[in-house]
PDB file of N, CA and C in Angstrom:
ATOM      1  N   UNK A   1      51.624  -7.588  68.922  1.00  0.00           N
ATOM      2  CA  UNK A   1      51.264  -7.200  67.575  1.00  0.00           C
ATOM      3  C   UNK A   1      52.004  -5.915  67.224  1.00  0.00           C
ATOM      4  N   UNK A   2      52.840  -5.674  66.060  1.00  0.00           N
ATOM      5  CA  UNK A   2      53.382  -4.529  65.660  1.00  0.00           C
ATOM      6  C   UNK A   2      52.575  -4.379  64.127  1.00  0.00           C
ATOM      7  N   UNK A   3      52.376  -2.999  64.320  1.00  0.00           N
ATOM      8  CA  UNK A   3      52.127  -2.381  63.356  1.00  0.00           C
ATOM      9  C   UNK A   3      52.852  -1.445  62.292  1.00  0.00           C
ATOM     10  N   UNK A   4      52.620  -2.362  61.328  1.00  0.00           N
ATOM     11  CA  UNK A   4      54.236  -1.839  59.903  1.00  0.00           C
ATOM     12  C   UNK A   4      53.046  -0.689  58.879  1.00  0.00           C
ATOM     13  N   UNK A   5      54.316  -0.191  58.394  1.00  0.00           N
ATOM     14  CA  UNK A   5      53.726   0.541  57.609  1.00  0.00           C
ATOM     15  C   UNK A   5      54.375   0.288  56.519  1.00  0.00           C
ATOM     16  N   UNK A   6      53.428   0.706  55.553  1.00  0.00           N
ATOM     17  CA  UNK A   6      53.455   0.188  54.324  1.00  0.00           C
ATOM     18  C   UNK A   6      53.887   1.266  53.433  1.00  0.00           C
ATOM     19  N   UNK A   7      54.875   0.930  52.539  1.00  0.00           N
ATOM     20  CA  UNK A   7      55.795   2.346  51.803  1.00  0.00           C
ATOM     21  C   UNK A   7      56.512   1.720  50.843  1.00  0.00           C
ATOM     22  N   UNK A   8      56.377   2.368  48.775  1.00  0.00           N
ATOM     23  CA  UNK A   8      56.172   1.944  48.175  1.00  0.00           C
ATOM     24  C   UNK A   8      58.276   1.652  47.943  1.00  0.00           C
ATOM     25  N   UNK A   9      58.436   1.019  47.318  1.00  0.00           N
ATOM     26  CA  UNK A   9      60.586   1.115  47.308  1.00  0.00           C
ATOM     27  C   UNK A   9      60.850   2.497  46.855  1.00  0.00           C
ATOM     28  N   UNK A  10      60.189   3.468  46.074  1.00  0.00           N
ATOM     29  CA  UNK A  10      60.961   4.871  46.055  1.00  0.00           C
ATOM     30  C   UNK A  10      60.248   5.661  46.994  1.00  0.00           C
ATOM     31  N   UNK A  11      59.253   5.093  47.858  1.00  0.00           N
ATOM     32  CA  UNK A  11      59.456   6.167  48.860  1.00  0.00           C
ATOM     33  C   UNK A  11      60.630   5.838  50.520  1.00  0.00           C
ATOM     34  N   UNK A  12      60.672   4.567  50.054  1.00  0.00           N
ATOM     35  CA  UNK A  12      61.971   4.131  51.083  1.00  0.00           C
ATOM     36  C   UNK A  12      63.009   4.352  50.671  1.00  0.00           C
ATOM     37  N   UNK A  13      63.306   4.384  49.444  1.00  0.00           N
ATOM     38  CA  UNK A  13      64.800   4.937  48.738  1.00  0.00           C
ATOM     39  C   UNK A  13      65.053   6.682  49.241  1.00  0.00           C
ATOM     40  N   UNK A  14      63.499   7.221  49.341  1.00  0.00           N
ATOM     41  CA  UNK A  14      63.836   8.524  49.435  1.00  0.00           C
ATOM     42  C   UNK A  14      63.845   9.238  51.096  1.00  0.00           C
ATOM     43  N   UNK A  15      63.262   7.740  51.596  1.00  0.00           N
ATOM     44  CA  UNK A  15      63.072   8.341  53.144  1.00  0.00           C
ATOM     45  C   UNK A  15      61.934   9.142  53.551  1.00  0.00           C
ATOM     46  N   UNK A  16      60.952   8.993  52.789  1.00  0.00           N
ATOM     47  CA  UNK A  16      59.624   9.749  53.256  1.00  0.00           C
ATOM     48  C   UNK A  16      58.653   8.942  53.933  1.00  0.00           C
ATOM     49  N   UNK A  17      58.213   9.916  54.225  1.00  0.00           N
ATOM     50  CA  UNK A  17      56.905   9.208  55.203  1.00  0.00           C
ATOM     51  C   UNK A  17      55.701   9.615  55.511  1.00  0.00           C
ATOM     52  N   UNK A  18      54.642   9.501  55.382  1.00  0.00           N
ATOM     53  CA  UNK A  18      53.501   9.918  55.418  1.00  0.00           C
ATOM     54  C   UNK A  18      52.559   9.548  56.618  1.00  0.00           C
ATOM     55  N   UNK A  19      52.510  10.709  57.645  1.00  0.00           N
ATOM     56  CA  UNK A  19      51.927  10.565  58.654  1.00  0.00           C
ATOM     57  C   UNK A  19      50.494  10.552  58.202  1.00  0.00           C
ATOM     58  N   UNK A  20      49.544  10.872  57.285  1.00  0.00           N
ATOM     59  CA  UNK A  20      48.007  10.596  57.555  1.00  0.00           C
ATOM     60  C   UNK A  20      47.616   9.413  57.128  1.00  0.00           C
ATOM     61  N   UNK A  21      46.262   8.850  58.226  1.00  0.00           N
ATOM     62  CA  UNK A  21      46.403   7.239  57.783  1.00  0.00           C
ATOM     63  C   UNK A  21      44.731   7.203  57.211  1.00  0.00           C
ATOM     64  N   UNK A  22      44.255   6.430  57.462  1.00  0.00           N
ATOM     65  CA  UNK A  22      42.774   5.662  57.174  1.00  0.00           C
ATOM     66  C   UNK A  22      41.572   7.009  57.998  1.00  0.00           C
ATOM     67  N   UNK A  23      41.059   7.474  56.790  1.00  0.00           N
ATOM     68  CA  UNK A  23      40.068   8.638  57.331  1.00  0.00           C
ATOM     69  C   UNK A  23      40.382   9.799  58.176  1.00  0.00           C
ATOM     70  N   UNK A  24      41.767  10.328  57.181  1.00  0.00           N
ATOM     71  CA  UNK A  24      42.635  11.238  58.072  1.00  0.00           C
ATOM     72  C   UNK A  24      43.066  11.271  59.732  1.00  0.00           C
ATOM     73  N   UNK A  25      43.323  10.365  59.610  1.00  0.00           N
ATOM     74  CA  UNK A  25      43.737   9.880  60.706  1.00  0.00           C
ATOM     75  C   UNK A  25      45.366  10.047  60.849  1.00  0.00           C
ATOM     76  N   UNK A  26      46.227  11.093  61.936  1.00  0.00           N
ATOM     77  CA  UNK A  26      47.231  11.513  61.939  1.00  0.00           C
ATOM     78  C   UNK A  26      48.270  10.428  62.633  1.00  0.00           C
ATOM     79  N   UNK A  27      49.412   9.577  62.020  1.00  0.00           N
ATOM     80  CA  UNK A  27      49.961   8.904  62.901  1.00  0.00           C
ATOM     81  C   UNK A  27      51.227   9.592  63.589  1.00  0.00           C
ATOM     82  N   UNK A  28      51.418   9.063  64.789  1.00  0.00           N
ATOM     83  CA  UNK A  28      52.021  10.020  65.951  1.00  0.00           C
ATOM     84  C   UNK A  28      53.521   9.067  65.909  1.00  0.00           C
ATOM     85  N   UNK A  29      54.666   9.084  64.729  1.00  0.00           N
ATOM     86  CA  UNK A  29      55.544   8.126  65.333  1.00  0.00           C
ATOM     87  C   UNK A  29      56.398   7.824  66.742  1.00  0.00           C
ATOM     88  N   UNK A  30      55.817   9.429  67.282  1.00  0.00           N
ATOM     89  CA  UNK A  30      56.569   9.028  69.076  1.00  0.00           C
ATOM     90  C   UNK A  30      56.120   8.266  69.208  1.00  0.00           C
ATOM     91  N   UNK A  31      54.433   8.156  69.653  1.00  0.00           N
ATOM     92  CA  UNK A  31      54.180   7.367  70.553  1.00  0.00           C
ATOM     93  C   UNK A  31      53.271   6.012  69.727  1.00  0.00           C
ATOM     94  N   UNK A  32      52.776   6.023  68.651  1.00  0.00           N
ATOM     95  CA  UNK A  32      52.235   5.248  68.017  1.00  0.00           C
ATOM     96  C   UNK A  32      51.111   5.109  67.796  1.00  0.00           C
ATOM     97  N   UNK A  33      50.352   6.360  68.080  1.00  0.00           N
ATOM     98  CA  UNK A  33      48.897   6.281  68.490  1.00  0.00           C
ATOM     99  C   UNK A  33      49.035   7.334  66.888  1.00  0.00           C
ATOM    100  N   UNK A  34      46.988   6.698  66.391  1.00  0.00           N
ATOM    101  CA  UNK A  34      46.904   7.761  65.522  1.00  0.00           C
ATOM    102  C   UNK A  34      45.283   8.617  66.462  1.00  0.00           C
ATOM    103  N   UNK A  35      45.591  10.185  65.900  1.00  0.00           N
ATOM    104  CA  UNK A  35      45.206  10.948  66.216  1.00  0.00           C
ATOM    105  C   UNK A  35      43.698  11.187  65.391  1.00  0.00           C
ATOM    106  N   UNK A  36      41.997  11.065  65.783  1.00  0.00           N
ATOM    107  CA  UNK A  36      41.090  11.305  65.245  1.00  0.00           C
ATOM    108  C   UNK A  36      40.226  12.532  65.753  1.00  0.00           C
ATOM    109  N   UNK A  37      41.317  13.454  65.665  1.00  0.00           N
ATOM    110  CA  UNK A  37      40.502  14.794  65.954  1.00  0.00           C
ATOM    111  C   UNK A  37      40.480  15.199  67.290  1.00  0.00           C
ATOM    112  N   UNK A  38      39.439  14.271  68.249  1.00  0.00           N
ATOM    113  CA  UNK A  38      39.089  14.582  68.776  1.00  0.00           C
ATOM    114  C   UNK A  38      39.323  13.585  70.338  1.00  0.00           C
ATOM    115  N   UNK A  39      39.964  12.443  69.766  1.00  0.00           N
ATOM    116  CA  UNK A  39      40.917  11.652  70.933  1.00  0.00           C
ATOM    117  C   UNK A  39      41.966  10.988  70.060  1.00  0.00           C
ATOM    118  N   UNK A  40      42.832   9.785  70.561  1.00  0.00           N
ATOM    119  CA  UNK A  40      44.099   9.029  70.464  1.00  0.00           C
ATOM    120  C   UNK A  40      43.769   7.215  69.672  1.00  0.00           C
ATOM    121  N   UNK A  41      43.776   7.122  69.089  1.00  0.00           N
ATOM    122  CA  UNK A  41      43.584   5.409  68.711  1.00  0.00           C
ATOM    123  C   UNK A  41      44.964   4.944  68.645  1.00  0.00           C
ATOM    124  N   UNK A  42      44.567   3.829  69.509  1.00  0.00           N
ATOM    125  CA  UNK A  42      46.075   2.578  70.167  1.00  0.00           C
ATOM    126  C   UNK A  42      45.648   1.527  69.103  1.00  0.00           C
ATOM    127  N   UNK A  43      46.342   1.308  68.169  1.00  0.00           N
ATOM    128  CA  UNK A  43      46.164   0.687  66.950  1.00  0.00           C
ATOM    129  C   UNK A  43      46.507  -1.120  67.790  1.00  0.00           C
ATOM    130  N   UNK A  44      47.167  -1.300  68.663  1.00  0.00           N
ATOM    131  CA  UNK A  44      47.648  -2.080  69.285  1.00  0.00           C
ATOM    132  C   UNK A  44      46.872  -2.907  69.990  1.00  0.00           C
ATOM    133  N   UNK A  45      46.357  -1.999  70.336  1.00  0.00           N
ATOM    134  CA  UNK A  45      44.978  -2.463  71.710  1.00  0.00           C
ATOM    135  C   UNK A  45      43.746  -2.593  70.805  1.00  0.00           C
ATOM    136  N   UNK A  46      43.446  -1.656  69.573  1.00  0.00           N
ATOM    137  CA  UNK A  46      42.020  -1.761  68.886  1.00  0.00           C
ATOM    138  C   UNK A  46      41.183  -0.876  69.168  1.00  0.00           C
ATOM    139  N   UNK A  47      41.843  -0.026  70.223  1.00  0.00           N
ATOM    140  CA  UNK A  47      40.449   0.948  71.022  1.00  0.00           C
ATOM    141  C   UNK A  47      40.832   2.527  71.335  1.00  0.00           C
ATOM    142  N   UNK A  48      40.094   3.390  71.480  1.00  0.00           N
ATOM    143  CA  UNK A  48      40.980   4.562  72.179  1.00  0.00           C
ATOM    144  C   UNK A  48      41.125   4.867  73.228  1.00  0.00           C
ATOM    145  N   UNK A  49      42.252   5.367  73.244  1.00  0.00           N
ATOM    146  CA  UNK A  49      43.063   5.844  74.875  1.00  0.00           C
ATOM    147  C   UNK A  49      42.255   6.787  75.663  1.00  0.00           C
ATOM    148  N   UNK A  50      41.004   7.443  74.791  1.00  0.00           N
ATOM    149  CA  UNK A  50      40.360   8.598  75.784  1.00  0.00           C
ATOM    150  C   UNK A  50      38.862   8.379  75.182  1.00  0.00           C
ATOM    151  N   UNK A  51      38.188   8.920  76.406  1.00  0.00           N
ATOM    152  CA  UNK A  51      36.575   9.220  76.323  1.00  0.00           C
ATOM    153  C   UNK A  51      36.165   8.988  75.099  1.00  0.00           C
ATOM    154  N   UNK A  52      34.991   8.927  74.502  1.00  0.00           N
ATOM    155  CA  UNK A  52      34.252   9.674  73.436  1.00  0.00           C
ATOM    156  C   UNK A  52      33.814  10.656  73.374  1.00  0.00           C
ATOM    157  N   UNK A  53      34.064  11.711  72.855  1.00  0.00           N
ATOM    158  CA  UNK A  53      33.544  13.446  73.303  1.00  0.00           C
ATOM    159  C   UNK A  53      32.220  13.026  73.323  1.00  0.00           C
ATOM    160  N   UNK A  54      31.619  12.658  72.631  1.00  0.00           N
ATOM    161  CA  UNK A  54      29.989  12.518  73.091  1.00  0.00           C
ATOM    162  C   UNK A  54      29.656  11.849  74.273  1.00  0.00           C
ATOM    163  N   UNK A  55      30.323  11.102  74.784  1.00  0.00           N
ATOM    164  CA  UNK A  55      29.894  10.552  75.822  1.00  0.00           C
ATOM    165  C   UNK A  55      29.037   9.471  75.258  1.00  0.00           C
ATOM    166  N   UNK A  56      27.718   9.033  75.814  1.00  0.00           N
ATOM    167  CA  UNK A  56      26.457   7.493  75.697  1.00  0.00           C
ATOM    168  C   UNK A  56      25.892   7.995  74.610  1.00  0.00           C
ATOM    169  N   UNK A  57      25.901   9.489  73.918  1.00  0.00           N
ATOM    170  CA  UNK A  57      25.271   9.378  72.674  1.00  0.00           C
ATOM    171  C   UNK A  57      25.828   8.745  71.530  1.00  0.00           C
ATOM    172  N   UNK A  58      27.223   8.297  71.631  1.00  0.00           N
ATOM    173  CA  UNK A  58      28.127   7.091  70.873  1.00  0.00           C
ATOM    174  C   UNK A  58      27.781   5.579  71.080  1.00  0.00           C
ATOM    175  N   UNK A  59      27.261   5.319  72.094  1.00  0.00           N
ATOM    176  CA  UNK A  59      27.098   4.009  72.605  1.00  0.00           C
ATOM    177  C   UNK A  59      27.517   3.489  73.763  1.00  0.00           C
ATOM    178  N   UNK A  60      27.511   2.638  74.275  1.00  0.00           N
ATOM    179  CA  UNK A  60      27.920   2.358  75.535  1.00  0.00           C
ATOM    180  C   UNK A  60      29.172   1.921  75.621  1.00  0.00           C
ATOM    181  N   UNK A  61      30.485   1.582  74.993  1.00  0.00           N
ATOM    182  CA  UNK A  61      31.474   1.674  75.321  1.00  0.00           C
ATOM    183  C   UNK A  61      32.126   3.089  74.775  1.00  0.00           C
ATOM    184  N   UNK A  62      32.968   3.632  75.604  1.00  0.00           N
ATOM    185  CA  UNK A  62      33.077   4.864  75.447  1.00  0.00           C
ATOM    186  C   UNK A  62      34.609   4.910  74.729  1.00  0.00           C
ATOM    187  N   UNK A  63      35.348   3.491  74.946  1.00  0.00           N
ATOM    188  CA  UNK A  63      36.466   3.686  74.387  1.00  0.00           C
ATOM    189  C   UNK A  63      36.491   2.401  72.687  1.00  0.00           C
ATOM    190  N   UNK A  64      35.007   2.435  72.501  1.00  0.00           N
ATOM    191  CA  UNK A  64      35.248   1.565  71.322  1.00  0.00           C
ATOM    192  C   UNK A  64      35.388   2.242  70.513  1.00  0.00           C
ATOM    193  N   UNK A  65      36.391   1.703  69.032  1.00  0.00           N
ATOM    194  CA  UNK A  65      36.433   1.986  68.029  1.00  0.00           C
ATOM    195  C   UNK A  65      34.960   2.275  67.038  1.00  0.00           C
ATOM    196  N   UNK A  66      34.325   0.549  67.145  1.00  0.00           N
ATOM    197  CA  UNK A  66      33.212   0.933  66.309  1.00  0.00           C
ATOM    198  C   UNK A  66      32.324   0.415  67.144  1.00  0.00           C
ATOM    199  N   UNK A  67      31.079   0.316  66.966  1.00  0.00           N
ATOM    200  CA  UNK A  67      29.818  -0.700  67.927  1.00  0.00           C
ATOM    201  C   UNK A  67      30.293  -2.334  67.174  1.00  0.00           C
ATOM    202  N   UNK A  68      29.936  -3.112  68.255  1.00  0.00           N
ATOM    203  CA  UNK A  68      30.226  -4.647  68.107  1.00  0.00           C
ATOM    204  C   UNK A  68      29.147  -5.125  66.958  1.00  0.00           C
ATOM    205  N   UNK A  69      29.095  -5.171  65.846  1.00  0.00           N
ATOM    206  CA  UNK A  69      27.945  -6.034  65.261  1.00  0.00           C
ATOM    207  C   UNK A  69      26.996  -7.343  65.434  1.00  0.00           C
ATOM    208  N   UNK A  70      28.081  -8.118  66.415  1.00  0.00           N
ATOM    209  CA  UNK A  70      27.577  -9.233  66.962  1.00  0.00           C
ATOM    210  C   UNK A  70      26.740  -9.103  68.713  1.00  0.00           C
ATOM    211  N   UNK A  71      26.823  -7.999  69.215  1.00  0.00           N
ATOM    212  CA  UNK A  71      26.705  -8.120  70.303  1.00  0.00           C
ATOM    213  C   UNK A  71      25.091  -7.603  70.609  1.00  0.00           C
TER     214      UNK A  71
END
């Protein structure tokens, strides 16, 4: 799965680019991860690359994005 970004024809004519994404969320074009403060989201994978600073007061997966609604 690759993840495109979306950019309107005069901002590709002009070559800009806008690193903040969905709920200020910083995208990292080295490595591809966007940045939420306080760990890394792998847009790729769906999940983040590090802990939850809270730890189990987030829920029991520590690297989920959101809680499962179905589960």
């Amino acid at each position: 799965m690759k993840v495109k970004e979306q950019r309107s024809e005069c901002t590709q004519r002009q070559g800009l680019t806008n690193p903040i994404r969905f709920q200020g969320q910083y995208h990292d074009h080295e490595t591809g991860l966007h940045y939420n403060r306080y760990r890394y989201y792998d847009p790729r994978a769906g999940r983040f690359v590090s802990k939850d600073p809270i730890s189990y007061a987030g829920g029991l997966s520590l690297y989920a994005y959101a809680p499962n609604p179905v589960a």
